[in-house]
Protein backbone atom coordinates (compact mmCIF):
# COMPACT_ATOMS: atom_id res chain seq x y z
CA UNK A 1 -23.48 15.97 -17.16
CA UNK A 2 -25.52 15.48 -14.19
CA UNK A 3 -23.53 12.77 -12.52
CA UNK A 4 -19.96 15.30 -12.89
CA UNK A 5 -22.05 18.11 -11.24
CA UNK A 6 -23.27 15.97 -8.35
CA UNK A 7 -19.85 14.45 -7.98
CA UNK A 8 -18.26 18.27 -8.21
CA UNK A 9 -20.86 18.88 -4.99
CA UNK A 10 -19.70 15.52 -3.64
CA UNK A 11 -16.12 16.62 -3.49
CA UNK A 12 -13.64 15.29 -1.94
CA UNK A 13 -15.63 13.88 1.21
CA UNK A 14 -16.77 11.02 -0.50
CA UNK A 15 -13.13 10.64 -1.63
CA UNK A 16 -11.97 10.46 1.74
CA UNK A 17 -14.67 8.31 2.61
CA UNK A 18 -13.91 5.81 -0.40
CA UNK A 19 -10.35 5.62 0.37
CA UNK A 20 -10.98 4.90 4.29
CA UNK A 21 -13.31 2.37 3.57
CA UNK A 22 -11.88 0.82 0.47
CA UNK A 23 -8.83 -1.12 2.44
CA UNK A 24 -11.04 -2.36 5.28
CA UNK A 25 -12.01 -6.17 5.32
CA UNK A 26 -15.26 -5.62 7.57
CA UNK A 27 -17.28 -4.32 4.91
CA UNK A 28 -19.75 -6.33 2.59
CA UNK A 29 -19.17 -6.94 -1.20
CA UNK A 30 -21.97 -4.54 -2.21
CA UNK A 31 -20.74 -1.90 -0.60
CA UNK A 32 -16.69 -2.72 -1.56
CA UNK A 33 -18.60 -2.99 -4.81
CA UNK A 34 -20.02 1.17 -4.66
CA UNK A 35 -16.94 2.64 -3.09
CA UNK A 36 -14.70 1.09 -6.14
CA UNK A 37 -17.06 2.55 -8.12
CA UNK A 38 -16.88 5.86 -6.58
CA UNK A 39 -12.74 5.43 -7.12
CA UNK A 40 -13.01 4.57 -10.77
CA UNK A 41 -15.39 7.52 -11.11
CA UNK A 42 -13.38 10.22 -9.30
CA UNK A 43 -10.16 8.68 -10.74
CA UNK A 44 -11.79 9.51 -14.32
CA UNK A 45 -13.08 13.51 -13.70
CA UNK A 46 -10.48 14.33 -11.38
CA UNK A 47 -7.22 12.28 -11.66
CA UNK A 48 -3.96 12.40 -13.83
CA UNK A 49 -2.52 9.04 -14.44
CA UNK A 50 1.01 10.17 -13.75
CA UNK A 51 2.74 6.71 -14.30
CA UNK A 52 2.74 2.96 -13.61
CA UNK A 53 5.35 0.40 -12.20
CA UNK A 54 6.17 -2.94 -12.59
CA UNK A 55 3.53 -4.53 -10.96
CA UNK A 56 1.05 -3.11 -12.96
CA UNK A 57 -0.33 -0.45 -10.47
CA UNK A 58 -1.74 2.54 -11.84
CA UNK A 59 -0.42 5.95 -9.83
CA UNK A 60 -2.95 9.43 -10.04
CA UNK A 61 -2.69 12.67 -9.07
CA UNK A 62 -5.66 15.19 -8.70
CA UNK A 63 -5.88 17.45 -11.54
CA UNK A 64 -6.60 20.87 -9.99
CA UNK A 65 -5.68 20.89 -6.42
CA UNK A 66 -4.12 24.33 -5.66
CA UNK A 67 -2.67 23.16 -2.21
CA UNK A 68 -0.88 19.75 -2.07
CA UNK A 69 -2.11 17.68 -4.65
CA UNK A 70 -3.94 14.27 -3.72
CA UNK A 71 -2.05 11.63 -4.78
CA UNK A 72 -3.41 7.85 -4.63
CA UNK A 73 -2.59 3.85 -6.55
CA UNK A 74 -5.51 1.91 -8.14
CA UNK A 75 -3.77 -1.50 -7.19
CA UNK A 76 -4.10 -3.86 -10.39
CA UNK A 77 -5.79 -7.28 -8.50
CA UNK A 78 -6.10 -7.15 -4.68
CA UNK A 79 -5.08 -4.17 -2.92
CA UNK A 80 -2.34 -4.31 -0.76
CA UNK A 81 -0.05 -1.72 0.20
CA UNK A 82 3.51 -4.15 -0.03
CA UNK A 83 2.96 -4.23 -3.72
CA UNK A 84 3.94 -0.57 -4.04
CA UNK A 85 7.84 -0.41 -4.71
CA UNK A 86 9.55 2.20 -2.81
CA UNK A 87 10.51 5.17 -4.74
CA UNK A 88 6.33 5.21 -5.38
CA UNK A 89 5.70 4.97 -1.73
CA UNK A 90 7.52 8.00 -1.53
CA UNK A 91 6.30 9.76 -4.18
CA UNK A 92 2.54 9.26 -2.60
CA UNK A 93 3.43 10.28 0.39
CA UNK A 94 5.37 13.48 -0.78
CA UNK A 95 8.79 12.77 -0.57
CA UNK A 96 9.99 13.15 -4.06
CA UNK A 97 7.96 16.23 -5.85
CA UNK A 98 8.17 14.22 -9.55
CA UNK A 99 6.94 11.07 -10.10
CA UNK A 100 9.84 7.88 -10.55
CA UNK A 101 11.52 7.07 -13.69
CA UNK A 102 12.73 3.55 -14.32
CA UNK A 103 17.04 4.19 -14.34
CA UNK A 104 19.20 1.58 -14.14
CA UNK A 105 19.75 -0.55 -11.03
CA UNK A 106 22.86 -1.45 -9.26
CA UNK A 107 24.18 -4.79 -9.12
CA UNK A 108 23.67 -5.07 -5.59
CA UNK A 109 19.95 -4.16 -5.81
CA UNK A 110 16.88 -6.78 -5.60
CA UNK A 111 13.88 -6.28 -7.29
CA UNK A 112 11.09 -5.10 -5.23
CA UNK A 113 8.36 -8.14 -3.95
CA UNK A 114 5.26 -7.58 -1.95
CA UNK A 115 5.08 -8.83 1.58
CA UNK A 116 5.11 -12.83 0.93
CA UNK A 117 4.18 -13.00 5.11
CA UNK A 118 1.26 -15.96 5.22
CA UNK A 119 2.03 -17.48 2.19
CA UNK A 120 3.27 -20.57 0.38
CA UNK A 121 6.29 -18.34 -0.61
CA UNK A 122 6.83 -17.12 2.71
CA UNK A 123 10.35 -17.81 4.79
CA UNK A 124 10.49 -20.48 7.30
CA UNK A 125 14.09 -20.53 9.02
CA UNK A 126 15.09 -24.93 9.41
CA UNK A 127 15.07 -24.82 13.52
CA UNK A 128 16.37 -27.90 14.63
CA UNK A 129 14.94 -29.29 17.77
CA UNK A 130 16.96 -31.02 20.33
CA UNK A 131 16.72 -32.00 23.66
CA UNK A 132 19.73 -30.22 25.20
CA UNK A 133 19.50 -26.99 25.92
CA UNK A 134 22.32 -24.08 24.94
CA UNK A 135 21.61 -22.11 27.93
CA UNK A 136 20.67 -22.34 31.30
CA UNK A 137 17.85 -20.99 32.42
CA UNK A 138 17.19 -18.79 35.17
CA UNK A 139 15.76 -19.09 38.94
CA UNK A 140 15.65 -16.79 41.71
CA UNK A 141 16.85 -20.04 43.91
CA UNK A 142 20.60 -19.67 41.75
CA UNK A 143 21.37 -16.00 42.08
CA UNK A 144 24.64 -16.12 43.38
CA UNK A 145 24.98 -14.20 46.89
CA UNK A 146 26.93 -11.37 47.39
């Protein structure tokens, strides 16, 4: 009982604080260690598990806002923002008032995949280099005159 009344004094300023801090890679592992812990805990008094997605991520909304409602992910492994498919993104951010349901895809559709940039799996174009050029290049000395 006593840690639900000093988190109700708490509020949501060390919500805010926990979120701003939680993505940043400057902090130490004992204190990435306390703000996750102040997630799980406000995520359990005050959130609503409204769904998850494919990727395992876990989406909450606050249980008694009366203005917007808060809306946040708990990522499931490391948290990174690609992972979040789209019509989730928009849901966070407000765009679409219900929560997603999984309908049926069209053909032309690809499943969602986080960002692969840095990564064994990332895209690297074949650039073949030669040693003529396909252009030439320009100088000040062969502007034609007018």
């Amino acid at each position: 009982m006593t840690i639900a009344v000093s988190l109700a004094v708490v509020g949501l300023r060390v919500w805010d604080n926990a979120l701003l801090c939680y993505n940043e890679e400057n902090i130490d592992k004992r204190e990435r260690l306390k703000v996750d812990i102040q997630i799980r805990l406000l995520t359990w008094f005050h959130g609503l598990l409204m769904g998850t997605d494919a990727f395992g991520n876990r989406y909450y909304q606050h249980k008694s806002c009366k203005r917007q409602a808060r809306r946040w992910v708990i990522y499931h492994g490391k948290a990174e923002a690609s992972k979040v498919p789209p019509l989730w993104n928009a849901w966070l951010q407000h765009t679409l008032a219900e929560p997603p349901v999984l309908t049926a895809t069209h053909s032309w559709e690809k499943p969602h995949q986080r960002n692969l940039t840095g990564t064994q799996q990332a895209h690297h174009p074949h650039i073949q280099h030669t040693k003529t050029q396909h252009y030439e290049a320009w100088s000040p000395d062969n502007e034609p005159q007018a």
